[in-house]
Protein backbone atom coordinates (compact mmCIF):
# COMPACT_ATOMS: atom_id res chain seq x y z
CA UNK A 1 3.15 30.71 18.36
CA UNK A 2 4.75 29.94 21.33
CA UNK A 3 2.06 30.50 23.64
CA UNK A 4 0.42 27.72 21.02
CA UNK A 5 3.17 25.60 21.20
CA UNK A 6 5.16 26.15 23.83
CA UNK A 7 6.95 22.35 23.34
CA UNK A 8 8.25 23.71 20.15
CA UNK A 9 11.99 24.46 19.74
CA UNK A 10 11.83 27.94 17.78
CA UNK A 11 15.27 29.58 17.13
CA UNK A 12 15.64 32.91 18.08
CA UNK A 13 16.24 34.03 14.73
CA UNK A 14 13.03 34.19 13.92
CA UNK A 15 10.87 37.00 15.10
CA UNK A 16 8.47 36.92 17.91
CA UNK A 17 5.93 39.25 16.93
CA UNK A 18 2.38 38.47 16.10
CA UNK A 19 1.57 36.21 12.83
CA UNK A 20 0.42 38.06 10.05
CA UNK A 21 -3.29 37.51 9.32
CA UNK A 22 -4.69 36.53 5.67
CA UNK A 23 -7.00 39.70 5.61
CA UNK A 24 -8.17 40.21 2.08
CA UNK A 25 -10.43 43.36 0.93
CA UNK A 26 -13.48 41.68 -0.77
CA UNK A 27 -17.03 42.80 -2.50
CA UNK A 28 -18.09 42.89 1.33
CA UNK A 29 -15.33 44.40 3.11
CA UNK A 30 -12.28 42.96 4.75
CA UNK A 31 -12.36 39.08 5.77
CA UNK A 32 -10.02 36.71 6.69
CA UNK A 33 -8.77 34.17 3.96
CA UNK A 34 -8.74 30.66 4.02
CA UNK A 35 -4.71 29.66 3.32
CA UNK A 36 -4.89 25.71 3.29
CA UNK A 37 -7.30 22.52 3.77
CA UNK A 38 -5.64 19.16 4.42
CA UNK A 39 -8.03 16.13 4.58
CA UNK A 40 -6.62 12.21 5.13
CA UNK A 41 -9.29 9.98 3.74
CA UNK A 42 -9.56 6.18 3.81
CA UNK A 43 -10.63 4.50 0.91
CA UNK A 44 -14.09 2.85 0.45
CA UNK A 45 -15.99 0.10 -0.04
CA UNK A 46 -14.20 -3.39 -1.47
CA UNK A 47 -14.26 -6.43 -2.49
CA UNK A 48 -12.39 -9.04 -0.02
CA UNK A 49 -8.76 -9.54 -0.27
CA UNK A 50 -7.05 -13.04 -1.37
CA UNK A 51 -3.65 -13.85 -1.06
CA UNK A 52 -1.54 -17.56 -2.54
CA UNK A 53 1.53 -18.63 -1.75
CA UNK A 54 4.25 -20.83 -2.78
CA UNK A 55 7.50 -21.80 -2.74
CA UNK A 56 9.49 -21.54 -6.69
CA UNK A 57 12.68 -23.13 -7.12
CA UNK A 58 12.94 -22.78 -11.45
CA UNK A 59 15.91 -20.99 -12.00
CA UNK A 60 13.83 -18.41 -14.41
CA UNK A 61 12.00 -17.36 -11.21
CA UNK A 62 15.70 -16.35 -9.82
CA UNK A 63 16.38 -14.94 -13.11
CA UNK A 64 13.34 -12.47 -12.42
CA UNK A 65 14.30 -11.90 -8.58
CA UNK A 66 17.68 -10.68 -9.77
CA UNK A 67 16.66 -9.05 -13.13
CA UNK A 68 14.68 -6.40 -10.45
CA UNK A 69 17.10 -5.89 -7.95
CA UNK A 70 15.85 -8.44 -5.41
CA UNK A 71 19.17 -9.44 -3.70
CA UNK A 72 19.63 -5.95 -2.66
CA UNK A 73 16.89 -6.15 0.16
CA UNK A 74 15.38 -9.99 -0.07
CA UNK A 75 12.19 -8.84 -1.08
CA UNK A 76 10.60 -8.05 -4.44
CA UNK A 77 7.23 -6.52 -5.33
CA UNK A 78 5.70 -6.96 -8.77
CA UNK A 79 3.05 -4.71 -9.91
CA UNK A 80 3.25 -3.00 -13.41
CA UNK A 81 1.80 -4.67 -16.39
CA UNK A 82 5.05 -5.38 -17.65
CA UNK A 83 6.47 -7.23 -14.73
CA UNK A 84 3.41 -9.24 -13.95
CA UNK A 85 3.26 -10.23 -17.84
CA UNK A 86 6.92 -11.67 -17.00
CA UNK A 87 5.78 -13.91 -14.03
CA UNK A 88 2.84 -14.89 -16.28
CA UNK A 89 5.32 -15.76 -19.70
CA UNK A 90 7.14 -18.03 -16.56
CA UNK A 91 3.81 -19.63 -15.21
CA UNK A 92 2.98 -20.73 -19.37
CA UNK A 93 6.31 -22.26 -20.07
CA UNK A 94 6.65 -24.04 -16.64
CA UNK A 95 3.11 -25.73 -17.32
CA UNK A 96 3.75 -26.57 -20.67
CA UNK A 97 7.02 -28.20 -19.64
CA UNK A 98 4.88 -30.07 -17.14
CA UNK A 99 2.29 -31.28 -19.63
CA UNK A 100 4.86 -32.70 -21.70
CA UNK A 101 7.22 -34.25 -19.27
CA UNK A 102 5.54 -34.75 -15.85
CA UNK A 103 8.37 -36.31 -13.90
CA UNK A 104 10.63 -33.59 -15.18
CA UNK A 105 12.46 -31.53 -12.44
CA UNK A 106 10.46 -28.92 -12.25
CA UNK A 107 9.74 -28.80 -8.28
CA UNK A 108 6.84 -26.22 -8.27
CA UNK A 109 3.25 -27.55 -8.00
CA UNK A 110 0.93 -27.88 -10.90
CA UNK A 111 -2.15 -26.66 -8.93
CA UNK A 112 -0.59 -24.09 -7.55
CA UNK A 113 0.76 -23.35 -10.98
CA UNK A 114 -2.86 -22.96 -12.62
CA UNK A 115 -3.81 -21.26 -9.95
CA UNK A 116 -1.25 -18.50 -10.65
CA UNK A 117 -1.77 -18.83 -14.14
CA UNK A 118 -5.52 -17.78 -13.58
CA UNK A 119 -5.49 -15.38 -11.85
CA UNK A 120 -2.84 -13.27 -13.57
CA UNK A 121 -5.36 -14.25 -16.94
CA UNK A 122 -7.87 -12.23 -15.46
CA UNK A 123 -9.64 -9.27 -16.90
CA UNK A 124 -7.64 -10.36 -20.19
CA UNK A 125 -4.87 -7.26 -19.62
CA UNK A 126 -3.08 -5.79 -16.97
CA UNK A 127 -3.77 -2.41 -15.28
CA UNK A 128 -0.97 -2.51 -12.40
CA UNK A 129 -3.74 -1.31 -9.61
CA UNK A 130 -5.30 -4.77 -8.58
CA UNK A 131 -2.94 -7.71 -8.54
CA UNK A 132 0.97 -8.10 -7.59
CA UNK A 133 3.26 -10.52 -7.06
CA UNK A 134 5.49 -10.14 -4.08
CA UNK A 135 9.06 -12.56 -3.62
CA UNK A 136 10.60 -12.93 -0.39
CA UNK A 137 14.36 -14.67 -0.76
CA UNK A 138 15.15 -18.20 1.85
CA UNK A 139 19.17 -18.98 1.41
CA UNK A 140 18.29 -22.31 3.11
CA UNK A 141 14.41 -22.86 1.42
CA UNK A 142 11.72 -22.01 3.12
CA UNK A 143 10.63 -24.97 4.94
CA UNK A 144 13.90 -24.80 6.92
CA UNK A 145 13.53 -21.13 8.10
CA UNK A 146 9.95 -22.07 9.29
CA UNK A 147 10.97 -25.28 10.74
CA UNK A 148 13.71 -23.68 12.46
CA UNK A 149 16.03 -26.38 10.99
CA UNK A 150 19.85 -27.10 11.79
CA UNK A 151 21.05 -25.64 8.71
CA UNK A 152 24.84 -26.10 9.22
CA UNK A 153 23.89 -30.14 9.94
CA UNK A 154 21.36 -29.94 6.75
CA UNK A 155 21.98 -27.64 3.94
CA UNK A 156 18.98 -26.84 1.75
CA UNK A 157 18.95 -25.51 -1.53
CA UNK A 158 18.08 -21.73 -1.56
CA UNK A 159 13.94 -20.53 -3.04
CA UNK A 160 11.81 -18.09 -3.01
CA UNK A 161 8.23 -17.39 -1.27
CA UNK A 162 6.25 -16.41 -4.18
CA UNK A 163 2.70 -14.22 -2.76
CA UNK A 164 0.24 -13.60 -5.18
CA UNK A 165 -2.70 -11.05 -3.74
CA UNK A 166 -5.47 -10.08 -5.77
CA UNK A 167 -9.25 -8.51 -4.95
CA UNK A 168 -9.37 -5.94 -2.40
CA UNK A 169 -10.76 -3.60 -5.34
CA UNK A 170 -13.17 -0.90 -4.88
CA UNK A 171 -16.88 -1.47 -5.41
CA UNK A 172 -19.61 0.31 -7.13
CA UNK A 173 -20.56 1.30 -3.31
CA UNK A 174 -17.39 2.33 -2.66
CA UNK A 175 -17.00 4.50 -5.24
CA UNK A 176 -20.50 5.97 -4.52
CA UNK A 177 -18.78 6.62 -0.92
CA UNK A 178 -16.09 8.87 -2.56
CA UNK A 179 -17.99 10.93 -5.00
CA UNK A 180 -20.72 11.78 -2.24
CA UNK A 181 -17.89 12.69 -0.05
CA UNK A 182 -16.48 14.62 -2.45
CA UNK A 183 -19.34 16.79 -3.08
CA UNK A 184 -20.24 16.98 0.62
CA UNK A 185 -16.79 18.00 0.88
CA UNK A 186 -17.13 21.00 -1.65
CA UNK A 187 -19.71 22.27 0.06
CA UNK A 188 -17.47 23.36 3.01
CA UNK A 189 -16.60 26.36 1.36
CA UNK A 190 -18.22 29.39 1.38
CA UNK A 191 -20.01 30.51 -1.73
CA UNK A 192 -22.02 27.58 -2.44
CA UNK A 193 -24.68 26.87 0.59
CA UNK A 194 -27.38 24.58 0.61
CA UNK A 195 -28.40 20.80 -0.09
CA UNK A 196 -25.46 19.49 -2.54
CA UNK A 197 -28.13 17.44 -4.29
CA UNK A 198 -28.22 20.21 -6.60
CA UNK A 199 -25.19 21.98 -7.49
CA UNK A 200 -24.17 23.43 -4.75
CA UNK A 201 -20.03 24.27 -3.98
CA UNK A 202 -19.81 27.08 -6.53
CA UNK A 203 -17.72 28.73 -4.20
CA UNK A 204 -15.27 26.21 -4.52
CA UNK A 205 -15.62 25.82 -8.27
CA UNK A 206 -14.96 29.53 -9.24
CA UNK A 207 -11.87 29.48 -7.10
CA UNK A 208 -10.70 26.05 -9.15
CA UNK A 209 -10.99 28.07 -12.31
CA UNK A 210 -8.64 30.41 -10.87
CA UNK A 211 -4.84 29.99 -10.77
CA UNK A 212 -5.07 30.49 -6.87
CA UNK A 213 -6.24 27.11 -6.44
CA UNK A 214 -3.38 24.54 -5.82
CA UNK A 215 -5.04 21.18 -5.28
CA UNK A 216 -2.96 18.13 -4.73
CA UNK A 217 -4.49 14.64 -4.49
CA UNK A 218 -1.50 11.99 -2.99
CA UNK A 219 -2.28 8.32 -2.98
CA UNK A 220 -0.45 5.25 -1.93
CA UNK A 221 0.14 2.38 -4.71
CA UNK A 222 -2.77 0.38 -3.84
CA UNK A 223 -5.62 0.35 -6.38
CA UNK A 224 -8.50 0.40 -4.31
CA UNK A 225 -6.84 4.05 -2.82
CA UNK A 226 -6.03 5.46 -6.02
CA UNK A 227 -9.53 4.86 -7.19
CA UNK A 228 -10.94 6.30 -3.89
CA UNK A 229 -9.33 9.12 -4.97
CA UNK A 230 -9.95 9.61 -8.36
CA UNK A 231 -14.06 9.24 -7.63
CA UNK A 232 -13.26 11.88 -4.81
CA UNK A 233 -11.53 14.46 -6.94
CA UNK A 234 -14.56 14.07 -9.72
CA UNK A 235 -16.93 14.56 -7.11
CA UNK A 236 -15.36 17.49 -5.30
CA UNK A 237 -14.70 19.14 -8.84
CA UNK A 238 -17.81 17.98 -10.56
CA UNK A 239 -16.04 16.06 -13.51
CA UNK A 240 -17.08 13.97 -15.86
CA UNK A 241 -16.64 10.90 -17.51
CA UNK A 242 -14.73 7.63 -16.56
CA UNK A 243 -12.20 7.42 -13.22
CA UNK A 244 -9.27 5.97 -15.18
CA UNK A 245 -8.39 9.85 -17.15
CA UNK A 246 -8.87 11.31 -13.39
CA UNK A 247 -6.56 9.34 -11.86
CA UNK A 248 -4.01 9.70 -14.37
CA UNK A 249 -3.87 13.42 -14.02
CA UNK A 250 -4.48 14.36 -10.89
CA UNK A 251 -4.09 11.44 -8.57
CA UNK A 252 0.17 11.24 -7.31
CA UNK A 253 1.96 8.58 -5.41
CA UNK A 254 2.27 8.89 -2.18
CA UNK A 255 5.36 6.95 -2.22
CA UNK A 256 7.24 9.02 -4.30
CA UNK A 257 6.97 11.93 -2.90
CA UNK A 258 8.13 11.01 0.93
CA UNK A 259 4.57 11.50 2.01
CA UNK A 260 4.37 7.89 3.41
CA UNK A 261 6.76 5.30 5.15
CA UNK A 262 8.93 3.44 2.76
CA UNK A 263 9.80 -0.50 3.08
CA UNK A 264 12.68 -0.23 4.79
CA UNK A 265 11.31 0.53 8.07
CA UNK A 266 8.05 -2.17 7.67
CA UNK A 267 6.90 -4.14 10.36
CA UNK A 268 9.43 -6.69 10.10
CA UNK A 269 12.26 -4.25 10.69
CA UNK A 270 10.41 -2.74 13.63
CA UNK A 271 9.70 -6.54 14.98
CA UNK A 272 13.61 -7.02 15.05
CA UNK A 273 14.12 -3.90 16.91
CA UNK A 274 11.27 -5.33 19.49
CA UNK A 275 12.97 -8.11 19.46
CA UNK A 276 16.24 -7.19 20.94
CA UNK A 277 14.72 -5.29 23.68
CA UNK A 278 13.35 -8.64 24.71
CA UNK A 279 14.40 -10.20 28.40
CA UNK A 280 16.85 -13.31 27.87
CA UNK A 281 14.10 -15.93 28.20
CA UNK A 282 12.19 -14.43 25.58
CA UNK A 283 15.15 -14.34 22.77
CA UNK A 284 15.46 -17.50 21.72
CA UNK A 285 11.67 -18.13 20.96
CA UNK A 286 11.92 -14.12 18.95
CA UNK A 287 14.55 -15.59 17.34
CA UNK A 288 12.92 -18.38 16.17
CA UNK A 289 9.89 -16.68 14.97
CA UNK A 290 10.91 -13.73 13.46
CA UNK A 291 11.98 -16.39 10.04
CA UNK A 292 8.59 -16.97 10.07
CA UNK A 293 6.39 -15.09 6.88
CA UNK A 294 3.09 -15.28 8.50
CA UNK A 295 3.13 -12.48 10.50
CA UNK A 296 -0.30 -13.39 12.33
CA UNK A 297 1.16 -16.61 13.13
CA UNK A 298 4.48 -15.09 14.85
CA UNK A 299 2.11 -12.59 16.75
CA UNK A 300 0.12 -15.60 18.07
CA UNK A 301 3.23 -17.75 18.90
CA UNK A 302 4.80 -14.98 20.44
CA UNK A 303 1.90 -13.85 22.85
CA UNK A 304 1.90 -17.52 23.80
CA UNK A 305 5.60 -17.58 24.94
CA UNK A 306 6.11 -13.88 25.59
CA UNK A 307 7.71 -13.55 29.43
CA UNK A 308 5.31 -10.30 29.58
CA UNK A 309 1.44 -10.41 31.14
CA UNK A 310 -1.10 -11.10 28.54
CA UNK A 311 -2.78 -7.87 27.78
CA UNK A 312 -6.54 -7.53 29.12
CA UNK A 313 -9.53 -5.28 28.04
CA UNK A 314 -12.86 -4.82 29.96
């Protein structure tokens, strides 16, 4: 091991002798055993992604923010069927207020409104894997923060930035993508050679039926992944039937189990940190574009004002 690793920090407690090798006694003879298999797969094919936004004032819209722990961290995601059916019980009652007083105070545009209202509507139920609703907190509104306004000289009532993405599902193609990989995939152990067309992987197969098989299938929250990896797991263990039963048994969140990065260090976090290494001339510009929710849009202005060399490729 540390001839392997020789950058590792091993204590000395722990024995330097050689590792013990898996040798098993089989039908023919003595072999070495296979002790783990750890693949990271993207997901496949889909559908293009689509994103709204739009600044809310109604107080309800607060009510939600707070009702789900918003204030703790200015930011709120919205995904499960019973949260999105609240923003879409909000979206009703806002435009029937509208159609019957249209000069009332409700500040939130109608088109924007239907839009929302549409789109939430669609399929006819929710399943929590292919829209969400994400809410981002302005004290001072959120023209002001993008404006880079003199709030002490002009105070602005508080809103939120409401983002509603949809699409981004996974295709027929895409889920094509996973089975085949799947199967090609089962094929990799022994026992089961030749063209999977057939049914090849028996190898693999017999050792699911046994107890020595500990498969684990991790995905993030993102539909489009935990469908990838349903259609992978029925093609690697040659199941049947629809994805949906798959992915509620064998496909786990990523994000619950530590396996990925949470929220609180996201890209803006890491952007602040960025920011303060910045030379002086470069603050005050970092500063003012670091309020900014369009993240392409900071990474354009920035480049543009950025006291470092533009970066060059050949």
């Amino acid at each position: 091991m540390r001839e392997l690793a020789p950058q590792f920090q091993i204590p000395w407690s722990i024995p330097t002798e050689a590792e013990d090798i898996p040798i098993v006694p089989t039908t023919s003879g003595t072999m070495m055993e296979l002790r783990c298999v750890i693949a990271i797969i993207r997901h496949g094919d889909r559908t293009p992604k689509q994103k709204m936004k739009m600044e809310v004032k109604h107080p309800r819209f607060f009510a939600l923010f707070e009702k789900h722990g918003g204030y703790k961290t200015g930011k709120l995601k919205l995904k499960r069927p019973e949260q999105l059916q609240e923003v879409l019980d909000i979206t009703r009652l806002l435009l029937a207020e509208l159609e019957k007083e249209p000069g009332g105070e409700i500040e939130e545009k109608t088109g924007k409104l239907e839009q929302l209202k549409s789109v939430l509507e669609m399929y006819g139920h929710f399943s929590g894997i292919n829209r969400k609703v994400q809410l981002t907190y302005y004290p001072h509104g959120v023209k002001a923060s993008n404006e880079g306004q003199d709030l002490q000289r002009e105070a602005l009532a508080p809103s939120l930035l409401l983002v509603l993405k949809w699409g981004g599902e996974l295709t027929p193609a895409g889920r094509v993508q996973a089975e085949e990989l799947g199967r090609a995939f089962r094929c990799m152990y022994p026992g089961g050679q030749g063209d999977y067309a057939g049914f090849p992987g028996c190898g693999l197969l017999r050792l699911h039926s046994t107890f020595r098989h500990d498969l684990k299938i991790y995905a993030s929250d993102e539909g489009r992944v935990q469908m990838t990896a349903a259609a992978f797991a029925k093609g690697l263990l040659a199941l049947e039937g629809e994805l949906t039963p798959i992915l509620v048994q064998m496909v786990k969140s990523a994000n619950m189990n530590g396996l990925l990065d949470s929220d609180g260090d996201s890209l803006s976090s890491c952007q602040h940190r960025v920011i303060h290494q910045l030379p002086g001339e470069g603050i005050p510009q970092a500063q003012h574009l670091s309020s900014d929710p369009n993240p392409q849009s900071q990474s354009l202005a920035h480049d543009q004002h950025s006291p470092l060399p533009p970066a060059t490729c050949d």
